[in-house]
Protein backbone atom coordinates (compact mmCIF):
# COMPACT_ATOMS: atom_id res chain seq x y z
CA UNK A 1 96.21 102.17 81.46
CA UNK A 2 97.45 99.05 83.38
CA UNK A 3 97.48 95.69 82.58
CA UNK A 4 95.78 95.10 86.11
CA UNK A 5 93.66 96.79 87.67
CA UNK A 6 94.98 97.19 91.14
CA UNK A 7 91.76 98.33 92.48
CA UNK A 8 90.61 95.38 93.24
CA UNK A 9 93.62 94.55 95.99
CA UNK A 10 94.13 97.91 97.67
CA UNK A 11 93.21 96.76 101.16
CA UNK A 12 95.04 93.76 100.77
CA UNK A 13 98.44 94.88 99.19
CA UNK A 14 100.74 95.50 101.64
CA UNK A 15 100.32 92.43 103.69
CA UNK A 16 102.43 90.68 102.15
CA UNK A 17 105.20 92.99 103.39
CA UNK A 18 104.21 91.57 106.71
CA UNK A 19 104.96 88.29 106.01
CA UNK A 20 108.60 86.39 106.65
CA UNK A 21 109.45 86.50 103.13
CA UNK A 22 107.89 89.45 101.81
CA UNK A 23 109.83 91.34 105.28
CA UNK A 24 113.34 90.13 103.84
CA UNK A 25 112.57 90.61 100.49
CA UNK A 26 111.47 94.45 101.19
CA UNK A 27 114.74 94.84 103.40
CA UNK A 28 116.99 93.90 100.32
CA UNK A 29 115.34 95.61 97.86
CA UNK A 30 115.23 98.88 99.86
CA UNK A 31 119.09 98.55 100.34
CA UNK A 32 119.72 98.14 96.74
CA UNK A 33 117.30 101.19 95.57
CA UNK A 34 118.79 103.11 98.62
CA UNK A 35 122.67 102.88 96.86
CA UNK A 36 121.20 104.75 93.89
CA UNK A 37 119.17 107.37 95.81
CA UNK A 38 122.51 108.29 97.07
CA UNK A 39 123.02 109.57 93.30
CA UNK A 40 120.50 112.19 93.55
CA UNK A 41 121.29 115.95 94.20
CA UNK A 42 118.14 116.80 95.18
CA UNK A 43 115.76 115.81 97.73
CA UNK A 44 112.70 115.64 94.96
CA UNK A 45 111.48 113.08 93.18
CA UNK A 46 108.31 111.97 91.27
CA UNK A 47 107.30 108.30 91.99
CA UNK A 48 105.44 106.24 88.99
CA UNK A 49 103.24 104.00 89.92
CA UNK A 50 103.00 105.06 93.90
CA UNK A 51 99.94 102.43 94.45
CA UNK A 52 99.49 102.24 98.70
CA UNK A 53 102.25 104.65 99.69
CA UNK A 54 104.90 101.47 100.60
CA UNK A 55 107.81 102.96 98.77
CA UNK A 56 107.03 106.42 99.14
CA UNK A 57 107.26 105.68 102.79
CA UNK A 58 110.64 104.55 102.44
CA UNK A 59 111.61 107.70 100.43
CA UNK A 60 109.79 109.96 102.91
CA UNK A 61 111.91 108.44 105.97
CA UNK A 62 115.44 108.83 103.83
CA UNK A 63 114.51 113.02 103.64
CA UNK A 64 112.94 112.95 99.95
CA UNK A 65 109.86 115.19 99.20
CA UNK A 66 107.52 112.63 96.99
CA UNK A 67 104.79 112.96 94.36
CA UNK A 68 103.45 110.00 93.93
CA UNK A 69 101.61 109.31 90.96
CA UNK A 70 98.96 106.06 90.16
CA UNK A 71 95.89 105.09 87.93
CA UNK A 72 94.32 103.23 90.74
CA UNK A 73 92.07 105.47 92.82
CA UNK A 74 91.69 103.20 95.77
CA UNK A 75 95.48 102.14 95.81
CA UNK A 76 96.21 106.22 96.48
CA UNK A 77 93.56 106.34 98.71
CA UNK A 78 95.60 103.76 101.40
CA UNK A 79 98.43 106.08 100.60
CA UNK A 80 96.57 108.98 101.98
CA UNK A 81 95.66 107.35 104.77
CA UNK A 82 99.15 106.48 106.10
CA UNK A 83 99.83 110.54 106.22
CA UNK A 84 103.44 110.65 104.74
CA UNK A 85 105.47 113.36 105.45
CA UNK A 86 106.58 115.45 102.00
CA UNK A 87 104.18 113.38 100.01
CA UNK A 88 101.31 114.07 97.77
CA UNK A 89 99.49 112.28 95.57
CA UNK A 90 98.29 112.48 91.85
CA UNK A 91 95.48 110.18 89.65
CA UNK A 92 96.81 110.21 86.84
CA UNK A 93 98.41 107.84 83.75
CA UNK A 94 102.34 107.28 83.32
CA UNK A 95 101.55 107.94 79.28
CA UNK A 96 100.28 111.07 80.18
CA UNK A 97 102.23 112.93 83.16
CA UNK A 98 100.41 116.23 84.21
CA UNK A 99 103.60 117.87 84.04
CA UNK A 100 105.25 120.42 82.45
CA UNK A 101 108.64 119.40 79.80
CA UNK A 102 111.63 119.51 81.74
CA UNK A 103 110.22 120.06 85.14
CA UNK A 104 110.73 117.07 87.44
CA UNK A 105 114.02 116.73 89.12
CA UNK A 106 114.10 112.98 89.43
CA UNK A 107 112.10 110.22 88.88
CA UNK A 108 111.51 106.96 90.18
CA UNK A 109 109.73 103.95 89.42
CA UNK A 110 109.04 100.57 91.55
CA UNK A 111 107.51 97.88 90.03
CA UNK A 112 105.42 99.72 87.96
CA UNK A 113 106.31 100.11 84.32
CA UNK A 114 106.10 96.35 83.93
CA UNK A 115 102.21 96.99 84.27
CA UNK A 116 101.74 99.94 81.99
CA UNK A 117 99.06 99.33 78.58
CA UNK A 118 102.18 101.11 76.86
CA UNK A 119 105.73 101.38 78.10
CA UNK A 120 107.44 103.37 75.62
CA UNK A 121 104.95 106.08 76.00
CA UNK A 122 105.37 106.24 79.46
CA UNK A 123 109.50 106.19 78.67
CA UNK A 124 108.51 109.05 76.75
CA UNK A 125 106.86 110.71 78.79
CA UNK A 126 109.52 110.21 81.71
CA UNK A 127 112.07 111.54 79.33
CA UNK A 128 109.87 114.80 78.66
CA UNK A 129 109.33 115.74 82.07
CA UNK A 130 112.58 115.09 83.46
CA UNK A 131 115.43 117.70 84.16
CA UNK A 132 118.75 117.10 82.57
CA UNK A 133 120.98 115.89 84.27
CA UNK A 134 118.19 114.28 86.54
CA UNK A 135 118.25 111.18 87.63
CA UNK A 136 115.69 108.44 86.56
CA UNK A 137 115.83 105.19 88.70
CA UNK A 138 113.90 101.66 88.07
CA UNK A 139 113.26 98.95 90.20
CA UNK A 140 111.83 95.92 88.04
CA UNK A 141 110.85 92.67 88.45
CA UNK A 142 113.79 90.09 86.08
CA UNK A 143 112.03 87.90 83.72
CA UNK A 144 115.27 85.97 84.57
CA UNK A 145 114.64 85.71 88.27
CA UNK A 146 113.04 82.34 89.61
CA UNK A 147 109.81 84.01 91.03
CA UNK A 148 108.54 85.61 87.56
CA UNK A 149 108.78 82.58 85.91
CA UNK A 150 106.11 81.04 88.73
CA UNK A 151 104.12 84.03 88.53
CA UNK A 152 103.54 84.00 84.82
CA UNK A 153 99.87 82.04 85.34
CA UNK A 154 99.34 84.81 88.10
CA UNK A 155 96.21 87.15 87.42
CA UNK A 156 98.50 90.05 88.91
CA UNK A 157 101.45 89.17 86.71
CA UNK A 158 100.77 87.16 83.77
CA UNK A 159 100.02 90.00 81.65
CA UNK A 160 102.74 91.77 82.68
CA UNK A 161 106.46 92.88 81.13
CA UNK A 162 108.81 91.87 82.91
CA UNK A 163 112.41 93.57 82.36
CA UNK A 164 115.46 91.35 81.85
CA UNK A 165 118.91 93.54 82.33
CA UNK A 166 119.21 94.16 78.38
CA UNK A 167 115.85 95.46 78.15
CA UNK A 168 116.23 97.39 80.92
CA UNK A 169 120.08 98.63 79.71
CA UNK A 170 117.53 99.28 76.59
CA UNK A 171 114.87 101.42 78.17
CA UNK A 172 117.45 103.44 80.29
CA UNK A 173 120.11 103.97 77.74
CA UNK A 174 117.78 106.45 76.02
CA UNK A 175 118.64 109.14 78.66
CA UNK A 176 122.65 108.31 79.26
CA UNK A 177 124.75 105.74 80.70
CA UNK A 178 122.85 103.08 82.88
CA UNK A 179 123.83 101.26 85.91
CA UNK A 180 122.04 98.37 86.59
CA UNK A 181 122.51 95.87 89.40
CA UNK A 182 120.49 92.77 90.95
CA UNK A 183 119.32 91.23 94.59
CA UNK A 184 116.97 88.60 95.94
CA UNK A 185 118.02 85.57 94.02
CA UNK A 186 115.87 82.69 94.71
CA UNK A 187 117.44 79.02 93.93
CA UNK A 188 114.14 77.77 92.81
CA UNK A 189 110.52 78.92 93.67
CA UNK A 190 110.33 76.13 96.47
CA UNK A 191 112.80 77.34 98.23
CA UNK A 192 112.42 78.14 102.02
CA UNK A 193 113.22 81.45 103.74
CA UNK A 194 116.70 80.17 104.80
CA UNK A 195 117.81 78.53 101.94
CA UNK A 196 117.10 81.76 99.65
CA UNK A 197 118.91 84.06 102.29
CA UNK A 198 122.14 81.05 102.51
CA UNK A 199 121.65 81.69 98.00
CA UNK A 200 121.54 85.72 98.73
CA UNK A 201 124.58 85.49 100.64
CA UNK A 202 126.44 83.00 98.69
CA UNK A 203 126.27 83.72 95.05
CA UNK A 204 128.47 85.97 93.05
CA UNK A 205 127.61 89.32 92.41
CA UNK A 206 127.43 89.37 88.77
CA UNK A 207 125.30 86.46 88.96
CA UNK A 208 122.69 88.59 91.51
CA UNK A 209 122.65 91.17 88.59
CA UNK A 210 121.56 88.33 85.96
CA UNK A 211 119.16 86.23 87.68
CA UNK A 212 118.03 88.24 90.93
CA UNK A 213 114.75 88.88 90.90
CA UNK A 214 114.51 92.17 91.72
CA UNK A 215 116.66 94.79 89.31
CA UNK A 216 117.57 98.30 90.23
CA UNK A 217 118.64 100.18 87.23
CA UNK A 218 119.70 104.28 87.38
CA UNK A 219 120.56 106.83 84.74
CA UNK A 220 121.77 110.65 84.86
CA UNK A 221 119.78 112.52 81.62
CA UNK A 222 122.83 113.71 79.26
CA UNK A 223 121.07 113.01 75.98
């Protein structure tokens, strides 16, 4: 189950990718996940959470063969619609992965498991299914981060769980060593496109892996 039920914005999800902001945003967060793709040895993974298709389209033009997976009927059916090379699609629950133990070669995860009823069944789950030595890759939204903190009366987001980079060290640390890292820091929510690109540019990067908003965290399975 999710603590939203996307349904209800399928048509209207992905226009905020088309917006100034949510353009830029999408550009560094793509180039962040895309460093840890790089990890992979194989050209399949299993995306959680796959809701319209946006990041499986990203996956599908880097070479990846994708099965997506989502609760949210009408989220997968813009997915289908868009006609993505390598990718299917699956209705089905993160807590409960129609998959066999052992079987998936990667997985990945965008902005998803922040919505899930139950997280560490789905971390469970993810753990089941995967290969070892697989790789398992997050990209979550920082509690820390500027924008979460002015989403938190959101209908979207306010029920959500939002990682910070311990929890996230946390969640991934069950499989094997975690890397974690952090983009699209935001000085304050009223900031304008220019100033938060002049505060993207500008600020250490230890400080991007604290406080950016958006976290990319990967892990090899050795346990």
């Amino acid at each position: 189950m999710s603590t939203f039920d996307y349904n209800q914005i399928a048509r209207e999800y992905d226009k905020w990718y088309q917006t100034p902001l949510g353009k830029q945003i999408d550009e560094w967060e793509k180039q962040l996940f895309l460093r840890h793709l790089k990890k992979l040895k194989t050209k399949n993974i299993l995306e959680i959470g796959a809701g319209t298709g946006h990041w499986t389209s990203f996956f599908s033009d880097n070479n990846f063969s994708v099965t997506g997976i989502d609760i949210a009927g009408r989220m997968l059916e813009q997915a289908k619609q868009k006609n993505i090379a390598g990718a299917t699609f699956i209705e089905a629950l993160a807590e409960d992965l129609p998959f066999e133990k052992e079987s998936i070669d990667n997985v990945v995860a965008v902005t998803a498991l922040e919505f899930v009823k139950d997280r560490h069944k789905a971390i469970e789950e993810i753990y089941r299914i995967l290969k070892p030595a697989g790789y398992f890759i997050i990209g979550g939204l920082n509690a820390l981060g500027a924008l979460q903190q002015e989403r938190q009366n959101d209908p979207v987001f306010k029920k959500a769980e939002f990682f910070t980079p311990e929890s996230l060290y946390k969640v991934l640390e069950k499989f094997g060593m975690p890397y974690i890292e952090g983009c699209v820091y935001m000085p304050n929510t009223k900031a304008n496109l220019d100033e938060i690109i002049k505060a993207e540019n500008s600020v250490p990067i230890n400080f991007l892996n604290i406080y950016g908003n958006f976290l990319v965290g990967s892990v090899k399975k050795e346990k």
